[in-house]
N, C-alpha and C. Protein backbone atom coordinates (compact mmCIF):
# COMPACT_ATOMS: atom_id res chain seq x y z
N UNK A 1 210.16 57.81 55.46
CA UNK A 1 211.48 57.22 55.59
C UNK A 1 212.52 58.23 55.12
N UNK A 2 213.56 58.54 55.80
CA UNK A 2 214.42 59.54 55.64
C UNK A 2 215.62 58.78 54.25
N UNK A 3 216.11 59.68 53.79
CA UNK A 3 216.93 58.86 52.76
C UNK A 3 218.43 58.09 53.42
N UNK A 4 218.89 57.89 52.46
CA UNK A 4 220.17 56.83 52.81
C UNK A 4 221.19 58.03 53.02
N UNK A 5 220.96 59.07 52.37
CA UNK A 5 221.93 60.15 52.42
C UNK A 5 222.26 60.57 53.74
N UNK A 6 221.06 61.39 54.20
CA UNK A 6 220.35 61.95 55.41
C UNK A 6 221.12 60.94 56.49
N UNK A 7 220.52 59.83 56.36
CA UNK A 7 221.09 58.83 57.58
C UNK A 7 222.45 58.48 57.66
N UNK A 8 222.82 58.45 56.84
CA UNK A 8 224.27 58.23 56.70
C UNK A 8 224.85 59.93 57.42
N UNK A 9 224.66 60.91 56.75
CA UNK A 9 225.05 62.08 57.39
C UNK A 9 225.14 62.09 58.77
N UNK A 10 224.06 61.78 59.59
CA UNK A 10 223.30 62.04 61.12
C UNK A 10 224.15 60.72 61.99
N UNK A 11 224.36 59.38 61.12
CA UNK A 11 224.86 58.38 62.39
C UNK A 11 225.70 57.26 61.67
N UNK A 12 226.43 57.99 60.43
CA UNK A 12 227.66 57.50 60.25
C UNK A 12 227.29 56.14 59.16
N UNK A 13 228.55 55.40 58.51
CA UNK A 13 228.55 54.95 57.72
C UNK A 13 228.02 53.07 57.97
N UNK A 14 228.03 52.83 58.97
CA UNK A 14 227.92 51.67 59.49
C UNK A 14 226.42 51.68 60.01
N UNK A 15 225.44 52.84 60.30
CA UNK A 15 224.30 52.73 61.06
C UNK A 15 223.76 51.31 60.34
N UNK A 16 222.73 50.83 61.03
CA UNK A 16 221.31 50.00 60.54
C UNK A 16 220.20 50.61 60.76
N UNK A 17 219.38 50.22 60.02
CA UNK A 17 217.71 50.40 60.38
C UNK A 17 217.20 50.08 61.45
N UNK A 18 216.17 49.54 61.78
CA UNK A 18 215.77 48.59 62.96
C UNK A 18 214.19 47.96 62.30
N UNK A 19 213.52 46.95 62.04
CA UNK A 19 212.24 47.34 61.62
C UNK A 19 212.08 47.49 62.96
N UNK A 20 210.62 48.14 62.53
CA UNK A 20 209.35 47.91 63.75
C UNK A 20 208.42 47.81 63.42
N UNK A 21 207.14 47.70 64.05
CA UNK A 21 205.78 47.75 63.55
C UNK A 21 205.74 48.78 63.24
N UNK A 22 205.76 50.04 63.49
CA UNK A 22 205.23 51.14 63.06
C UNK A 22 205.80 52.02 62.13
N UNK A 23 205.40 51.74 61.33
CA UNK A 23 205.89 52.30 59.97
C UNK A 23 205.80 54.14 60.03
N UNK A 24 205.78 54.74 60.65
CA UNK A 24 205.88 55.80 60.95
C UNK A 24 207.42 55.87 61.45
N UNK A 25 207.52 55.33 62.38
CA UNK A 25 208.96 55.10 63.30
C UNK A 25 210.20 54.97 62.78
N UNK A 26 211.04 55.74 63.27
CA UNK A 26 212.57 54.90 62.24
C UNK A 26 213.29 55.02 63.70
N UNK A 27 213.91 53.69 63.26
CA UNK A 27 214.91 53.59 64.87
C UNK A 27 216.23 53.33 64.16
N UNK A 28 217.23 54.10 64.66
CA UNK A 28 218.47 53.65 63.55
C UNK A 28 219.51 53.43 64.68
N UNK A 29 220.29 52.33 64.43
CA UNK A 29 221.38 51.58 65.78
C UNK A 29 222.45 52.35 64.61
N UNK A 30 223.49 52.91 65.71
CA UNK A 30 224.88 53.50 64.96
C UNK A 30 226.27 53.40 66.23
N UNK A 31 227.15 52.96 65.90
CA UNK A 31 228.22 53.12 66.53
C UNK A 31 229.13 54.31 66.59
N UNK A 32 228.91 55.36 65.14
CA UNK A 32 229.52 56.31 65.35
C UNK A 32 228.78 57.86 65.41
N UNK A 33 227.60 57.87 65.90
CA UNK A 33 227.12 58.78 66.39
C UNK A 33 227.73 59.24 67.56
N UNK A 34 227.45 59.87 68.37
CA UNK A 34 228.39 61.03 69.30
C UNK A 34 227.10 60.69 70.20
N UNK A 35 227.50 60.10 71.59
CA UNK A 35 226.93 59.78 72.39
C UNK A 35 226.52 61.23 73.50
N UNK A 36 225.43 61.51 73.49
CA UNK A 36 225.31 62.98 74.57
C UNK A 36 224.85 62.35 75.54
N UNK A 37 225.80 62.95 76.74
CA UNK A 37 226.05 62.64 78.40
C UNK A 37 223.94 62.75 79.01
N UNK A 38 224.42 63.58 78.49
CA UNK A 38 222.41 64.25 79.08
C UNK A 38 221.49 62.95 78.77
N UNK A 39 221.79 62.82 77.70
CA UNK A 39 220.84 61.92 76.85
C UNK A 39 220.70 60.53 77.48
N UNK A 40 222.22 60.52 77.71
CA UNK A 40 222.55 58.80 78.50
C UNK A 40 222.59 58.68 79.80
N UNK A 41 222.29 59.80 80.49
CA UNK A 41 221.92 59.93 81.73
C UNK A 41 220.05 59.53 82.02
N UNK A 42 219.58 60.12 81.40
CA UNK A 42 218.05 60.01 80.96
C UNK A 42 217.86 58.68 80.68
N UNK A 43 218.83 57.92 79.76
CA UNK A 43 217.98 56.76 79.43
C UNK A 43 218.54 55.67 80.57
N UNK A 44 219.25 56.24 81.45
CA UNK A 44 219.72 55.07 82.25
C UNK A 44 218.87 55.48 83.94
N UNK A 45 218.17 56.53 83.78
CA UNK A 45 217.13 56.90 84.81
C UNK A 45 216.09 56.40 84.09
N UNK A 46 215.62 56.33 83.05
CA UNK A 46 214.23 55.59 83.03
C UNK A 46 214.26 54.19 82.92
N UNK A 47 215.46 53.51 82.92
CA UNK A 47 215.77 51.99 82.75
C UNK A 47 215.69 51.92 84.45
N UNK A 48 215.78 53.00 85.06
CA UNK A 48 215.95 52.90 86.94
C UNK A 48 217.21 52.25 87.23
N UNK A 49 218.57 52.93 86.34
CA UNK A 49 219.79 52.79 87.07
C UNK A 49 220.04 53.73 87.99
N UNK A 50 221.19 53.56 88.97
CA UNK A 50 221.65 54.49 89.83
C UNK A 50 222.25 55.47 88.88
N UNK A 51 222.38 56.77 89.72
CA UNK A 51 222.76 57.80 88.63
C UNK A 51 224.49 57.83 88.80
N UNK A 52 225.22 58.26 88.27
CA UNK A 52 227.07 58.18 87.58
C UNK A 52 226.89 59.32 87.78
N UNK A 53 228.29 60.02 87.80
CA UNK A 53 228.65 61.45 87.95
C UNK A 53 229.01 61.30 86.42
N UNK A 54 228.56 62.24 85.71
CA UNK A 54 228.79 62.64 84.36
C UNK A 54 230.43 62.54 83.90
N UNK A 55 230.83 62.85 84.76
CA UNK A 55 232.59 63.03 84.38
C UNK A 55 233.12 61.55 84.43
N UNK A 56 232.63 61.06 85.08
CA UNK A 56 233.47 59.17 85.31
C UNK A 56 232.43 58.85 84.08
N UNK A 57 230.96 58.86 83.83
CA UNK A 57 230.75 58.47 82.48
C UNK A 57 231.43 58.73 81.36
N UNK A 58 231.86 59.64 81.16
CA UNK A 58 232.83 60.56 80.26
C UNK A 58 233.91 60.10 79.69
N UNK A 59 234.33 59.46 80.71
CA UNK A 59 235.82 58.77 80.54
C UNK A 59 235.36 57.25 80.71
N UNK A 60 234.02 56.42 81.38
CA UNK A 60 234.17 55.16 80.92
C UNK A 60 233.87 55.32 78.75
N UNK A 61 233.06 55.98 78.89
CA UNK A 61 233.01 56.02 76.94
C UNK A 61 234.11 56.37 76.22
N UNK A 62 234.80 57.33 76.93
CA UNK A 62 236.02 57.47 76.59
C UNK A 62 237.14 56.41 76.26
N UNK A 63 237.07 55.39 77.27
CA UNK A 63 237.86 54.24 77.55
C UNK A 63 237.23 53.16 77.04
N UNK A 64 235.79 53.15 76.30
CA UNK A 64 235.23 52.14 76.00
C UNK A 64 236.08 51.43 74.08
N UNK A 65 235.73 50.46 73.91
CA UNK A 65 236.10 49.82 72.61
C UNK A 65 234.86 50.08 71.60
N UNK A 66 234.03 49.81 72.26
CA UNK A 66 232.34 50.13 70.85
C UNK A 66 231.68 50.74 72.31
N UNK A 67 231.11 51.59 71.44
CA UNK A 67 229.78 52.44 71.88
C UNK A 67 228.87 52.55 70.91
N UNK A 68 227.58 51.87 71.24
CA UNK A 68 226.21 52.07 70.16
C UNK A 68 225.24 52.95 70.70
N UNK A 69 224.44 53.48 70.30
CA UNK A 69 223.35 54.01 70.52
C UNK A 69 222.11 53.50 69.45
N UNK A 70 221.01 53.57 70.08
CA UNK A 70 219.72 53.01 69.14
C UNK A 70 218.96 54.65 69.26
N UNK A 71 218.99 55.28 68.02
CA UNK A 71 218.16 56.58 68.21
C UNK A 71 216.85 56.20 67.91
N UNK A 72 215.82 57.19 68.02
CA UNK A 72 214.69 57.48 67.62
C UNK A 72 214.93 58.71 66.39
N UNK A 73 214.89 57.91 65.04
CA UNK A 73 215.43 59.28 64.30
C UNK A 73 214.71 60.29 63.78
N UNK A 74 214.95 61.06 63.77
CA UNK A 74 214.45 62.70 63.84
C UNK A 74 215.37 63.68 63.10
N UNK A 75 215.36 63.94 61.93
CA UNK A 75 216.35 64.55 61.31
C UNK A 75 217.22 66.00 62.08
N UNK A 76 215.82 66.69 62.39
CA UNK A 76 216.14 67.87 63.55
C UNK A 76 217.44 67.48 64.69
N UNK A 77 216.67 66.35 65.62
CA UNK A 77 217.14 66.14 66.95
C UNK A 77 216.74 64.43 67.00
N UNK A 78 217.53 63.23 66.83
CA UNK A 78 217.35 62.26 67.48
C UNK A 78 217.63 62.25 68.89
N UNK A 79 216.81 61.14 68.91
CA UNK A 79 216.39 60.97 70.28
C UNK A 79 217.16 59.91 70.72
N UNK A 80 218.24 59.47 71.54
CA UNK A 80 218.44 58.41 72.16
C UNK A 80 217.67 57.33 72.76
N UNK A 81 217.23 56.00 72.66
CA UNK A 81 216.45 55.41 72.91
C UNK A 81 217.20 54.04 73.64
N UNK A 82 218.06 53.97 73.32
CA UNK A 82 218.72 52.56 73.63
C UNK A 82 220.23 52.83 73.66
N UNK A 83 221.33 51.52 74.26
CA UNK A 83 222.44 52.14 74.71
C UNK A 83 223.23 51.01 75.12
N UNK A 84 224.54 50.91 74.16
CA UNK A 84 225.27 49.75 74.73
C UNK A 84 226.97 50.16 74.75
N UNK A 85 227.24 49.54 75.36
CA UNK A 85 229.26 49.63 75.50
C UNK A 85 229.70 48.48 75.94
N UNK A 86 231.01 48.58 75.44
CA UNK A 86 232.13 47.40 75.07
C UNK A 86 233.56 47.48 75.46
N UNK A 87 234.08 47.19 76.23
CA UNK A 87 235.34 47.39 77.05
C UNK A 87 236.13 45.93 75.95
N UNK A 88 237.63 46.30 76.15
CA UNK A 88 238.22 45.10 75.77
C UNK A 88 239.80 45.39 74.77
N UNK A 89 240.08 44.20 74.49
CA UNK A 89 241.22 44.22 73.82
C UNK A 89 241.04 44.67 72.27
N UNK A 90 239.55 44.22 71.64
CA UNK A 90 239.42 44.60 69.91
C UNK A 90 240.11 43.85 69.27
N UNK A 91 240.52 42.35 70.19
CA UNK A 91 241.52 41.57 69.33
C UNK A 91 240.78 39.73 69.56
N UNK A 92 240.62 39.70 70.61
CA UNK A 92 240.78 38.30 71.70
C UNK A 92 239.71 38.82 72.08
N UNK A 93 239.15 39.72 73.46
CA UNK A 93 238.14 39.71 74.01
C UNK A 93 237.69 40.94 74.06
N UNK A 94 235.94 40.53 74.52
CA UNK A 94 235.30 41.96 74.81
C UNK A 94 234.44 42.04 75.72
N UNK A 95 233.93 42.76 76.27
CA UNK A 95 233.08 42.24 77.59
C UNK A 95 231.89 43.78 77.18
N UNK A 96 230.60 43.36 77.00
CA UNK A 96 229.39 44.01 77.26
C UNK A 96 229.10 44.54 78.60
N UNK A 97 229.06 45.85 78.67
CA UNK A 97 228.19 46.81 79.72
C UNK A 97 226.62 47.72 79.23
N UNK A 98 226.28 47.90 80.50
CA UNK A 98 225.50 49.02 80.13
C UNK A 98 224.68 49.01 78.82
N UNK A 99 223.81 47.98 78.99
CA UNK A 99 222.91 47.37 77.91
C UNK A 99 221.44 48.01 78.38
N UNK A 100 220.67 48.78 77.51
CA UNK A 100 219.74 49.50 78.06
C UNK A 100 218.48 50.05 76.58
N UNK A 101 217.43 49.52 76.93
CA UNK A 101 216.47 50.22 76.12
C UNK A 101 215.27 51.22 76.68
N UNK A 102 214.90 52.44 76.08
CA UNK A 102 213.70 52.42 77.63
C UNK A 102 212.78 52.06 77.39
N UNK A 103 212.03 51.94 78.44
CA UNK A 103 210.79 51.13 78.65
C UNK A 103 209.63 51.67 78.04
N UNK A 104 209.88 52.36 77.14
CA UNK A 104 208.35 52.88 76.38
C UNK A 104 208.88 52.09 74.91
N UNK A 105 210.28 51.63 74.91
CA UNK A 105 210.84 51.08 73.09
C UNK A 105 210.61 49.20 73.39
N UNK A 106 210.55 49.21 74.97
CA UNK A 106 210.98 47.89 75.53
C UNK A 106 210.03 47.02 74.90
N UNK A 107 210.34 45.60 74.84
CA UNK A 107 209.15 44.60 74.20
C UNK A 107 208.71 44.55 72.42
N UNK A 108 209.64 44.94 71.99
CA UNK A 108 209.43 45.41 70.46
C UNK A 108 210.52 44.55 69.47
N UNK A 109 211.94 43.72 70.11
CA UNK A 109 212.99 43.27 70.38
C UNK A 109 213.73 44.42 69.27
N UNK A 110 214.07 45.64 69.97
CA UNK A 110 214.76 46.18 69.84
C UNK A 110 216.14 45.79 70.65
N UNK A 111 216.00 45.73 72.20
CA UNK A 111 217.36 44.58 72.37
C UNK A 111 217.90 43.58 71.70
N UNK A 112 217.14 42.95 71.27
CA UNK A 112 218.33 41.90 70.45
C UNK A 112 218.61 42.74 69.28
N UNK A 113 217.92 43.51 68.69
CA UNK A 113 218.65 43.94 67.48
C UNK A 113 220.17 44.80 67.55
N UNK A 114 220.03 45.38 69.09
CA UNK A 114 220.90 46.45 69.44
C UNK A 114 222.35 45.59 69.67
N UNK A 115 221.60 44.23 70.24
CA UNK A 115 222.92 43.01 70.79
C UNK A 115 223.67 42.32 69.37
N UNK A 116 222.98 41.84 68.78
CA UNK A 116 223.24 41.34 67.11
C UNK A 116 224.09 42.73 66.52
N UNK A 117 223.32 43.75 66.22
CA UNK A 117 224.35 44.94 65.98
C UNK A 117 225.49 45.33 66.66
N UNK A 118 225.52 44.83 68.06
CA UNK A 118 227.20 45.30 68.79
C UNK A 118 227.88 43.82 68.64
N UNK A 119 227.03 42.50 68.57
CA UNK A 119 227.83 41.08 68.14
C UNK A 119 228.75 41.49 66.88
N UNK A 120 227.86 41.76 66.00
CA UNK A 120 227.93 42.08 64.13
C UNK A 120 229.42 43.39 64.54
N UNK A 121 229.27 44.27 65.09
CA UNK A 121 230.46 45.11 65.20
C UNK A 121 231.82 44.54 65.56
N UNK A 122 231.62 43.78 66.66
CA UNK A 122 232.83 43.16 67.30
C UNK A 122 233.35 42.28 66.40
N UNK A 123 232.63 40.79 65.70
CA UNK A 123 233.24 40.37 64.85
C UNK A 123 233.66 41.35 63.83
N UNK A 124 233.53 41.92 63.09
CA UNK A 124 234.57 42.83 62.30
C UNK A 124 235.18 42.71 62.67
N UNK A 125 235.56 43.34 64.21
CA UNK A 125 236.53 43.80 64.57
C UNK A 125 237.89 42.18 64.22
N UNK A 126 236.96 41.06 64.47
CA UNK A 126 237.39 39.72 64.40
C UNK A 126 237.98 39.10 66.34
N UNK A 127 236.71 40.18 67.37
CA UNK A 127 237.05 39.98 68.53
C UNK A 127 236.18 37.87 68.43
N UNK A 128 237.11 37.58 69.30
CA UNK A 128 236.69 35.65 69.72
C UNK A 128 235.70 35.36 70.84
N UNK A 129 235.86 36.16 71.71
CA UNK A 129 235.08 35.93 72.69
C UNK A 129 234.56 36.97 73.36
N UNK A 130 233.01 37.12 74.08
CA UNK A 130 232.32 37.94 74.34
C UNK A 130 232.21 37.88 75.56
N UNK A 131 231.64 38.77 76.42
CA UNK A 131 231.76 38.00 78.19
C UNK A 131 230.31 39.09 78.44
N UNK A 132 229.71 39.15 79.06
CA UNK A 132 228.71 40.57 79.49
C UNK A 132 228.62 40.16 80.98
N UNK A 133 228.20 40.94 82.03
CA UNK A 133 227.56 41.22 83.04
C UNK A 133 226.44 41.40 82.93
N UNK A 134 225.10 40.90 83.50
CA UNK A 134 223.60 41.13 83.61
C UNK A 134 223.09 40.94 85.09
N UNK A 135 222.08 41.89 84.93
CA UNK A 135 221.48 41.66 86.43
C UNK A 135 220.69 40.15 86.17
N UNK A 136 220.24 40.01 87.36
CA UNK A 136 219.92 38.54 87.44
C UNK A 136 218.40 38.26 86.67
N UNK A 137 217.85 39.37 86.70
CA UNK A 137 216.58 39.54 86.14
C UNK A 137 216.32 39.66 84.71
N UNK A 138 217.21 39.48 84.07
CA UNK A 138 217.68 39.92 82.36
C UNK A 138 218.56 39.09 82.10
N UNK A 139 219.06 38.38 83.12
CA UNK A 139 219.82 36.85 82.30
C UNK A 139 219.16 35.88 80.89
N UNK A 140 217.93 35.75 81.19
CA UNK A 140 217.12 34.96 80.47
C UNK A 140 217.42 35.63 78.99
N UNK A 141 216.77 36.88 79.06
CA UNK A 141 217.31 37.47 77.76
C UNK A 141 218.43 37.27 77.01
N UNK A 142 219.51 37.16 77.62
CA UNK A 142 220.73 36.67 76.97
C UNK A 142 220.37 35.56 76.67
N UNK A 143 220.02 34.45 77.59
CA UNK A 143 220.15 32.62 77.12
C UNK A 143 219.19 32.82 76.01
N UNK A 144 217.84 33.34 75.71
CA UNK A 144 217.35 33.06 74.55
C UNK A 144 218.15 33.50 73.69
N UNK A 145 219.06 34.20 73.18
CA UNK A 145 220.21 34.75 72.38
C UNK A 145 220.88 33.75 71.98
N UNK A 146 221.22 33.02 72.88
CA UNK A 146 222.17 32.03 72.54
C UNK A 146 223.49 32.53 73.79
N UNK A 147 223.71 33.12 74.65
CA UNK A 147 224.92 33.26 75.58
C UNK A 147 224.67 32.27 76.63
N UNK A 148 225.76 31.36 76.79
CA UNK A 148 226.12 30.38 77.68
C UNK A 148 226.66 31.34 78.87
N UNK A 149 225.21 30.57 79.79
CA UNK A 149 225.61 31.06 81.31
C UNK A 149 227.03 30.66 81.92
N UNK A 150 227.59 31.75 82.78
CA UNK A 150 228.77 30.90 83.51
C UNK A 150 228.72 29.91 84.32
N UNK A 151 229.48 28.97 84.82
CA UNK A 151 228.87 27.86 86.04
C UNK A 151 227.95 27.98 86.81
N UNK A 152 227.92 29.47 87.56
CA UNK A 152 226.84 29.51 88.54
C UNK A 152 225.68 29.61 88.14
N UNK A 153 225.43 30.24 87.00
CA UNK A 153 224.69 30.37 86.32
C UNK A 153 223.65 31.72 86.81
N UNK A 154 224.68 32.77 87.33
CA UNK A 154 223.86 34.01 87.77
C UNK A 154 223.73 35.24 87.51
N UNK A 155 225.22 35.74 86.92
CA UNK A 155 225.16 37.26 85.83
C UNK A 155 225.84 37.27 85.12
N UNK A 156 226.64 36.25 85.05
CA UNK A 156 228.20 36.51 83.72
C UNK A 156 226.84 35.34 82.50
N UNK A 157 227.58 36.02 81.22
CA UNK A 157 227.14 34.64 79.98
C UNK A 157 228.66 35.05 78.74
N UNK A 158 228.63 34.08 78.22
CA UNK A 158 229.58 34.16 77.38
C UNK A 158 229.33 34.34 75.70
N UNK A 159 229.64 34.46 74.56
CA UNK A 159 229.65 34.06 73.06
C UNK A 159 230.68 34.27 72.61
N UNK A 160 230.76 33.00 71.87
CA UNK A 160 232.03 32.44 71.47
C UNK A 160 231.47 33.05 69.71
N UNK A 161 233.07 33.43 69.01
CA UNK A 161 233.12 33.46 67.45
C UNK A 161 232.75 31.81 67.14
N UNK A 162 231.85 31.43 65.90
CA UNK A 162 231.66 30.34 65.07
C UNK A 162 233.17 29.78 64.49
């Protein structure tokens, strides 16, 4: 286990842990780590997204409100493993994109920890309402969360502040 120092140095003052089973493993979720284009290109080809021209990614992170990353930590070189962003006001609303773990971290519920950690960010922020986009195949994932489907009940879900 790397120290509190170390981690704090590498992914900022806000990171979390993650457990996992494998006590070898450290997975650390951070919002202010420095997201590399390469890195998030990679993990959104092994999730089997279409590929972005690096430069319009550039500027959606650019333009984003929260950006997380879930590393694989490695004091040398973490590894990007997971990957979320947040468009919005930072006041009233926020809307989830680009929610992504890869499929060798998948099944471990490292997603929900990554979702709870960008929930847990936004309230700080004291944002009210949450909105995401999901493919239709990963809806479910949200409803066990707790996000209320929209009427149709086909890619939008919502979470409301308590």
């Amino acid at each position: 286990m790397a120290s509190a120092e170390l981690l704090t140095s590498l992914y900022g003052e806000q990171h979390r842990l993650c457990p996992t089973p494998n006590s070898q493993l450290s997975l650390v979720l951070s919002r202010e780590r420095e997201i590399d284009l390469i890195e998030l290109d990679q993990l959104c080809d092994a999730v089997g997204w279409s590929r972005r021209p690096l430069r319009r990614v550039r500027k959606a992170l650019q333009h984003s409100l929260l950006r997380v990353g879930l590393w694989r930590h490695d004091p040398r070189l973490p590894k990007l493993v997971g990957f979320a962003r947040c468009t919005g006001d930072g006041v009233v609303e926020a809307t989830v994109w680009d929610v992504a773990v890869h499929p060798l971290y998948q099944g471990a519920g490292l997603g929900k920890q990554l979702m709870v950690y960008v929930l847990d960010q936004l309230r700080s922020m004291e944002v009210d309402r949450v909105s995401l986009f999901a493919d239709p195949d990963v809806v479910a994932f949200y409803v066990a969360q707790g996000w209320e489907l929209e009427p149709l009940q086909r890619r939008c879900a919502f979470w409301y502040s308590p």
